[in-house]
N, C-alpha and C. Protein backbone atom coordinates (compact mmCIF):
# COMPACT_ATOMS: atom_id res chain seq x y z
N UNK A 1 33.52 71.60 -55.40
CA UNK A 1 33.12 70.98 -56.65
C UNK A 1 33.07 69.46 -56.47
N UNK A 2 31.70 69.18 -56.82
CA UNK A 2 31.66 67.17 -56.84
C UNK A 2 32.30 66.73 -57.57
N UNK A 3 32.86 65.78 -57.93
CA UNK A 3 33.00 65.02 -59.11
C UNK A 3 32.82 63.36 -59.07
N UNK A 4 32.17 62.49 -59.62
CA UNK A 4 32.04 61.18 -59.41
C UNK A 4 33.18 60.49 -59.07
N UNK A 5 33.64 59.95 -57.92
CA UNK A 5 34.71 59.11 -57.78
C UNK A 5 34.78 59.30 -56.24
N UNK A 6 34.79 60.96 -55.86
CA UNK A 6 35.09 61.94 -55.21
C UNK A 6 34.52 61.01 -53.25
N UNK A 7 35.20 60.97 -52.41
CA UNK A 7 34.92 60.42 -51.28
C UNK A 7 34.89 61.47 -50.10
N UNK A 8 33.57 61.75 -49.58
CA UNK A 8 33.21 63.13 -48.89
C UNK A 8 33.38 62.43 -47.31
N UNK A 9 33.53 63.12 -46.22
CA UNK A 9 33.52 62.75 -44.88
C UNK A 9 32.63 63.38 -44.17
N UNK A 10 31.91 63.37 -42.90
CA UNK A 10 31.22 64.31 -42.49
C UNK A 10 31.39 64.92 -41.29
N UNK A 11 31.60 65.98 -40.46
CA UNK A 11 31.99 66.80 -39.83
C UNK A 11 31.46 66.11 -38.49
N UNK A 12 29.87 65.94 -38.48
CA UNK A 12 29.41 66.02 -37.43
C UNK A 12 29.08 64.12 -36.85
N UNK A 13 29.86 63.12 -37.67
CA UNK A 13 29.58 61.56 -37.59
C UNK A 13 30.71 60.80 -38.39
N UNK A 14 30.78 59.81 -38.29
CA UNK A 14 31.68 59.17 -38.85
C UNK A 14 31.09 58.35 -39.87
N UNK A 15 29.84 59.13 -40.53
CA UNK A 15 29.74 58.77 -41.94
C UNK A 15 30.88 59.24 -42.90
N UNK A 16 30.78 58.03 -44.32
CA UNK A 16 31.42 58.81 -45.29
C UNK A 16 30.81 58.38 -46.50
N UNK A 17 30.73 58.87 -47.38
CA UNK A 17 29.63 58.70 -49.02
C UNK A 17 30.98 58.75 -49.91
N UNK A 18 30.52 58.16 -51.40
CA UNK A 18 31.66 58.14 -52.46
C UNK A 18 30.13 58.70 -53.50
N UNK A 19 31.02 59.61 -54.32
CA UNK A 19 29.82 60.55 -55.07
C UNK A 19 29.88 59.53 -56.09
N UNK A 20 28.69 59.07 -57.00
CA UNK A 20 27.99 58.66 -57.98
C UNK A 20 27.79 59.46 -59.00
N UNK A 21 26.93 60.40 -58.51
CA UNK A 21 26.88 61.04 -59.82
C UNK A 21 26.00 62.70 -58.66
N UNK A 22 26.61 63.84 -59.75
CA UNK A 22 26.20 65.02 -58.48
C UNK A 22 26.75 66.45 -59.93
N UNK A 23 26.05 67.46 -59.30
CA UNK A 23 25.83 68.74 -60.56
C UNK A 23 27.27 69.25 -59.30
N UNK A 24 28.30 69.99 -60.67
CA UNK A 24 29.39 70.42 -59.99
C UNK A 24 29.13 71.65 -59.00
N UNK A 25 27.66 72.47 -58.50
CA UNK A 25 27.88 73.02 -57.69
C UNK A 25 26.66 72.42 -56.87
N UNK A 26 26.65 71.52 -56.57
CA UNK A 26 26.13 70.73 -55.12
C UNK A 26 26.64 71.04 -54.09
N UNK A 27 25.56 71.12 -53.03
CA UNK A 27 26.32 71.58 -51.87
C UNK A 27 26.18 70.24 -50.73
N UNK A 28 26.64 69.59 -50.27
CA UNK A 28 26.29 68.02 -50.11
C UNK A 28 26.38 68.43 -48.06
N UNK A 29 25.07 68.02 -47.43
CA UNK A 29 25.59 67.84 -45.95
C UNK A 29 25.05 66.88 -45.22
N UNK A 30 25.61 66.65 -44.05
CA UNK A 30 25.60 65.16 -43.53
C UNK A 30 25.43 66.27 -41.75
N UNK A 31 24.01 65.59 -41.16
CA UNK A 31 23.87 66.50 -39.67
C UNK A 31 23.96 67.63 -39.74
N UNK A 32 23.40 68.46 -40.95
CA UNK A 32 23.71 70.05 -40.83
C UNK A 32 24.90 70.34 -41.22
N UNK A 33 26.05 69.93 -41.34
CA UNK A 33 27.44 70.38 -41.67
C UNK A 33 27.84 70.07 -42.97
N UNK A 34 28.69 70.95 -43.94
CA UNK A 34 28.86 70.53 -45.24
C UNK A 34 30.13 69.29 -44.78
N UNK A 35 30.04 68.09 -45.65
CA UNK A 35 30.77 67.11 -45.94
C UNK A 35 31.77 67.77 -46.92
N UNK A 36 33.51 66.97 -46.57
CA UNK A 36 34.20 67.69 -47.36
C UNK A 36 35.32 66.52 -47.24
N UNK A 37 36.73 66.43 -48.08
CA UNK A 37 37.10 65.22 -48.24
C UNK A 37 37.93 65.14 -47.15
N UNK A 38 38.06 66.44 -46.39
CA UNK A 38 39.15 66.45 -45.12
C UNK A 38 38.71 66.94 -43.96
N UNK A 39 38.87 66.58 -43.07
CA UNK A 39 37.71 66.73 -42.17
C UNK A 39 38.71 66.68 -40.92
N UNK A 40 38.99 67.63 -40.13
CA UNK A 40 40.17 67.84 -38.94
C UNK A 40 39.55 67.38 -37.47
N UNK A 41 38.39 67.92 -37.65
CA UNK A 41 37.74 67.69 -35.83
C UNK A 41 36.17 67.44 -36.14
N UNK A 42 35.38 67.04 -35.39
CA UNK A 42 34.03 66.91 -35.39
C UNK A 42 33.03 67.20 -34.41
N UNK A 43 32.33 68.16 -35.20
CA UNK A 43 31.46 69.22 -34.64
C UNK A 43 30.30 68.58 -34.25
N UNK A 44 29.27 69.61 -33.23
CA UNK A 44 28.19 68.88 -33.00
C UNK A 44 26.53 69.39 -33.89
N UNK A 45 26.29 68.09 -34.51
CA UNK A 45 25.29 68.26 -35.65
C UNK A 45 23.90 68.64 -35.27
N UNK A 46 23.17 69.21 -36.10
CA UNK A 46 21.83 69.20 -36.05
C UNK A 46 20.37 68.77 -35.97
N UNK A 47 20.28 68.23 -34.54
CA UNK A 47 19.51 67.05 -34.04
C UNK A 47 18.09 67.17 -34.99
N UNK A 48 17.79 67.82 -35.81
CA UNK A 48 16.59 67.48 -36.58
C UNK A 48 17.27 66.58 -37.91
N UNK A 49 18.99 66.34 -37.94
CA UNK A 49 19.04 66.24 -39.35
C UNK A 49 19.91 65.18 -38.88
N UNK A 50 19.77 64.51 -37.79
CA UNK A 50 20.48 63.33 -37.59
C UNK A 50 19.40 62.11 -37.23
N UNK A 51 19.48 61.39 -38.56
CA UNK A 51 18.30 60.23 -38.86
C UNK A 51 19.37 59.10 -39.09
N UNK A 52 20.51 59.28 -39.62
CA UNK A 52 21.09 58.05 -39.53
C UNK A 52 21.60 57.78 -40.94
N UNK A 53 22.54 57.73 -41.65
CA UNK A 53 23.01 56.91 -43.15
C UNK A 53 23.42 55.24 -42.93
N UNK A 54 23.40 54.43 -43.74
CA UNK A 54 23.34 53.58 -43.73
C UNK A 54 24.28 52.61 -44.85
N UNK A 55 25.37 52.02 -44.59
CA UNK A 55 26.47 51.83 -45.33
C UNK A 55 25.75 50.81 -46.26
N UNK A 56 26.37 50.97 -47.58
CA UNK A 56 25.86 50.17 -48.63
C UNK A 56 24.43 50.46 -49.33
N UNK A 57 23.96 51.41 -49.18
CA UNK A 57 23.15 52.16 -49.39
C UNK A 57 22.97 53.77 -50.49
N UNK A 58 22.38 53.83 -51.47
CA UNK A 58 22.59 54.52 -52.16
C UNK A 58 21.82 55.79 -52.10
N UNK A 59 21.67 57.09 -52.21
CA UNK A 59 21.08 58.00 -51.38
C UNK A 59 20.91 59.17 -52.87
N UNK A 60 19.95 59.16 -52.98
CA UNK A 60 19.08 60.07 -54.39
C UNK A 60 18.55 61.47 -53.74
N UNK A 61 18.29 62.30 -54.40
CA UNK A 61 17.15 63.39 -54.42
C UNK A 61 15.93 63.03 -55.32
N UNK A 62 14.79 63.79 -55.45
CA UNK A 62 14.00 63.16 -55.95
C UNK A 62 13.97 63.60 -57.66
N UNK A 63 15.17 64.31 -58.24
CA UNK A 63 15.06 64.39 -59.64
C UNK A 63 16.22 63.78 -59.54
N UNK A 64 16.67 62.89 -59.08
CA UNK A 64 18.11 61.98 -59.04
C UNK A 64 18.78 62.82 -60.12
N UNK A 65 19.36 64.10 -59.77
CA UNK A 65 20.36 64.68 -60.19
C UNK A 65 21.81 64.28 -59.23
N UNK A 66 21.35 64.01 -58.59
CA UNK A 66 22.97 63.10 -57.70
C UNK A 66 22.07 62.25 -56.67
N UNK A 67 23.79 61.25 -56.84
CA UNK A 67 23.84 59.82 -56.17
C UNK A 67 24.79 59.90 -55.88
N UNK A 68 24.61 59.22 -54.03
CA UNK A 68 25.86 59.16 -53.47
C UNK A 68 25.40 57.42 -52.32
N UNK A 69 26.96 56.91 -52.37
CA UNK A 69 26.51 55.82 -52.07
C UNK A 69 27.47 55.88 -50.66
N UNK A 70 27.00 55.70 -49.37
CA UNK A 70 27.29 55.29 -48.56
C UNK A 70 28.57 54.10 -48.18
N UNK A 71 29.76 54.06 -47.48
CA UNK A 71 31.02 53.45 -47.67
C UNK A 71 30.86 52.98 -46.16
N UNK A 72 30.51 54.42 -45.47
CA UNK A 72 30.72 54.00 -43.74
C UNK A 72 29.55 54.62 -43.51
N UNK A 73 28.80 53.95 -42.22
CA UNK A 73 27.60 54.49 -41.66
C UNK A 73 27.90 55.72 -40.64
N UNK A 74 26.92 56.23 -40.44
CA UNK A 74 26.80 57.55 -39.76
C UNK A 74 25.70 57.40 -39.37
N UNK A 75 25.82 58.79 -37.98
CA UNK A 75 24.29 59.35 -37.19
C UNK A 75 23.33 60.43 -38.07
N UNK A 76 24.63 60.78 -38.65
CA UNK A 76 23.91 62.15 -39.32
C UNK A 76 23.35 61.50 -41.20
N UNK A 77 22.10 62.77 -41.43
CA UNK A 77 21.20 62.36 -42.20
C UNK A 77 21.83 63.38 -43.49
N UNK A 78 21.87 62.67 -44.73
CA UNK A 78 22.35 63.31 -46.08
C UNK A 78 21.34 63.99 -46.47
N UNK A 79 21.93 65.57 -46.73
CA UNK A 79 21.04 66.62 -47.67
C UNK A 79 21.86 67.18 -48.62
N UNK A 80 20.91 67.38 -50.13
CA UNK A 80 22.23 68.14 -50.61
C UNK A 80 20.91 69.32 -51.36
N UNK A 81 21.40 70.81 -50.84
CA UNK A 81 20.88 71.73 -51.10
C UNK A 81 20.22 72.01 -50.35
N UNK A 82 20.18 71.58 -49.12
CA UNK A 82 18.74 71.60 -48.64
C UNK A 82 17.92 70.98 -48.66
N UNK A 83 17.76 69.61 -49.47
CA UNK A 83 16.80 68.66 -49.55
C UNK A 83 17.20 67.22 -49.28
N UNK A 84 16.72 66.63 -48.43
CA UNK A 84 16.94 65.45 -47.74
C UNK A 84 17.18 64.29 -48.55
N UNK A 85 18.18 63.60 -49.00
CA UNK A 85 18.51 62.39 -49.58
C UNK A 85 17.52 61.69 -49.20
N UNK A 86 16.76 60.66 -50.18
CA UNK A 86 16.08 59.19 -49.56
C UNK A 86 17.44 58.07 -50.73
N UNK A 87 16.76 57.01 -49.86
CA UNK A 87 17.50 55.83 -50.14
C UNK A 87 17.11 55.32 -51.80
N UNK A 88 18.05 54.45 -52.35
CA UNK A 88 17.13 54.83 -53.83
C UNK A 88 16.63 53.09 -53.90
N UNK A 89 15.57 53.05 -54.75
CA UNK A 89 15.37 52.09 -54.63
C UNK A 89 16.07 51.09 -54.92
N UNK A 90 16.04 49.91 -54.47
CA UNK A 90 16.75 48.17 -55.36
C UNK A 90 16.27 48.00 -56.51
N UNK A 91 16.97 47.04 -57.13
CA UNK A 91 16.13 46.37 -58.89
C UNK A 91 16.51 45.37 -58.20
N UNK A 92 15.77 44.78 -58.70
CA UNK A 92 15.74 42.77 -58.58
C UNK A 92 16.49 42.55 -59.57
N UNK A 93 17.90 41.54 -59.54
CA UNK A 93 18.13 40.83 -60.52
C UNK A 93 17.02 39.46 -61.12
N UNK A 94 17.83 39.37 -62.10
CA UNK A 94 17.14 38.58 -62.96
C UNK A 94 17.37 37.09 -62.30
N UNK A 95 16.83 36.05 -62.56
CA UNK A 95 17.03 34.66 -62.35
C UNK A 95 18.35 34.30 -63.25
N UNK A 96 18.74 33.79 -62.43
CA UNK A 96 19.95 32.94 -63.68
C UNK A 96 19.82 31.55 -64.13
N UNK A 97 18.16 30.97 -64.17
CA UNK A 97 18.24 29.44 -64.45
C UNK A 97 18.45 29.64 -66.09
């Protein structure tokens, strides 16, 4: 179960994401392997699904039903359900004159 706050690790990289916002039965994975908050040993991931995460970086589906924001970078690439996270876009702040 997700819950916003919630800090996932990933099996197959030494990425780690802090959930944003995510439907409580998401299934969240990082290189093919489900991400989980405890993580004992690290397995070897799924070279089609290792593109890379990118710390400081916020990571959508495309009905942004969850957001998860990147803490530590990784090899392995965020999917949740089966469908490949993209990066979400920036907003420009405003000017402050």
């Amino acid at each position: 179960m997700l819950k916003p706050g919630s800090r996932l690790k990933s099996a197959v990289c030494d990425a780690e994401v802090m959930v944003i916002k995510a439907g409580a039965d998401d299934e969240v994975t990082c290189g093919g392997a489900v991400m989980a908050t405890n993580v004992s040993e690290k397995s070897a991931g799924d070279d089609a699904q290792m593109h890379g995460c990118l710390i400081g970086k916020r990571y959508v589906n495309q009905a942004d039903s969850i957001e998860l924001l990147c803490v530590k970078s990784g090899d392995g690439s965020l999917y949740c359900n089966g469908e490949e996270l993209m990066t979400k876009d920036t907003k420009k702040l405003p000017s402050s004159d």
